[in-house]
Protein backbone atom coordinates (compact mmCIF):
# COMPACT_ATOMS: atom_id res chain seq x y z
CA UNK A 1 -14.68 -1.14 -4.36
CA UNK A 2 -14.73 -0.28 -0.73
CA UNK A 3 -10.70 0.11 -0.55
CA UNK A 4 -10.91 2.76 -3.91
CA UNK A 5 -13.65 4.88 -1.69
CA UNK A 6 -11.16 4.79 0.96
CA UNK A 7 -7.96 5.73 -1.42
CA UNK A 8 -9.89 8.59 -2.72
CA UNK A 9 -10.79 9.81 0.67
CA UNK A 10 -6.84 9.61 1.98
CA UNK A 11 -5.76 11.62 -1.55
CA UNK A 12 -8.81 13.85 -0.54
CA UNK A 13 -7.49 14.98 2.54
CA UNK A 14 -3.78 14.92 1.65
CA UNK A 15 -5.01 17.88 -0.79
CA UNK A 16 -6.50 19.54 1.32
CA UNK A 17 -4.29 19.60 4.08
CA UNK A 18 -1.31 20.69 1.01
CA UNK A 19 -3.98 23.30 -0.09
CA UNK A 20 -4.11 24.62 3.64
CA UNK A 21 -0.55 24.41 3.87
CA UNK A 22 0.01 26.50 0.48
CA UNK A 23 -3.10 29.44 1.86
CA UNK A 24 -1.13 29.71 5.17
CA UNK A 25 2.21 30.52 3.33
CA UNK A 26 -0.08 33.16 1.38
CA UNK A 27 -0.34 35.28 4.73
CA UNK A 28 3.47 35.43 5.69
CA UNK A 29 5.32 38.48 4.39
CA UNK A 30 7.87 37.94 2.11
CA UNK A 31 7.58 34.48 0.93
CA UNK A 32 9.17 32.46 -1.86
CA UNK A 33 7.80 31.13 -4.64
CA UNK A 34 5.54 34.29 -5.01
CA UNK A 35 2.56 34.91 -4.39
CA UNK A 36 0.58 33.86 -7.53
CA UNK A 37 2.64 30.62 -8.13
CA UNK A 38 1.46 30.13 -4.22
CA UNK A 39 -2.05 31.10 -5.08
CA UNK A 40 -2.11 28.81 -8.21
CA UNK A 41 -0.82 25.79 -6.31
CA UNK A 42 -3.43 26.19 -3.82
CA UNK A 43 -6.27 26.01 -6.17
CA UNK A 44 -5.17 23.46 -7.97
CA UNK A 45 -4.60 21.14 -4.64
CA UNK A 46 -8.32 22.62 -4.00
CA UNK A 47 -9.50 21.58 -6.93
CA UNK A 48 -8.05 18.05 -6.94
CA UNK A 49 -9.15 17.60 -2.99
CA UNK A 50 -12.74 18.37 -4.20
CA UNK A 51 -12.93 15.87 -7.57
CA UNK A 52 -11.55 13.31 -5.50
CA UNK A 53 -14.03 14.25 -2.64
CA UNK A 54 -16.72 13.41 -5.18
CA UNK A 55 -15.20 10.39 -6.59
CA UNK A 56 -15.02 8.96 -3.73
CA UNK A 57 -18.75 9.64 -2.45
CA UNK A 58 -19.59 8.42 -6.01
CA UNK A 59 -17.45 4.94 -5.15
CA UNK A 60 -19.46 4.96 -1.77
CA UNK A 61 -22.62 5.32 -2.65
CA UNK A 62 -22.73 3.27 -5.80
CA UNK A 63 -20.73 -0.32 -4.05
């Protein structure tokens, strides 16, 4: 159960770090994709970063 905690922390911070990635590109000037595909890709990696975040504090706290 241990190794699943840590498997959802390491696709945690993979997210994020894509997410981060994706909001830097956002500040550049003339980018490609645009803006909103960027925007939408970053929320989703966001998104995903944070439900694994609380799967694996769930896994954690509950071995």
């Amino acid at each position: 159960m241990k190794s699943a905690a840590v498997i959802f922390f390491i696709l945690c911070a993979i997210s994020f770090l894509g997410a981060g990635k994706y909001f830097m590109d956002l500040q550049r000037p003339g980018v490609y994709p645009p803006k909103q595909v960027l925007k939408k890709r970053a929320g989703t990696l966001a998104a995903g970063g944070g439900v694994c975040l609380l799967i694996g504090f769930l896994l954690s706290f509950f071995r």
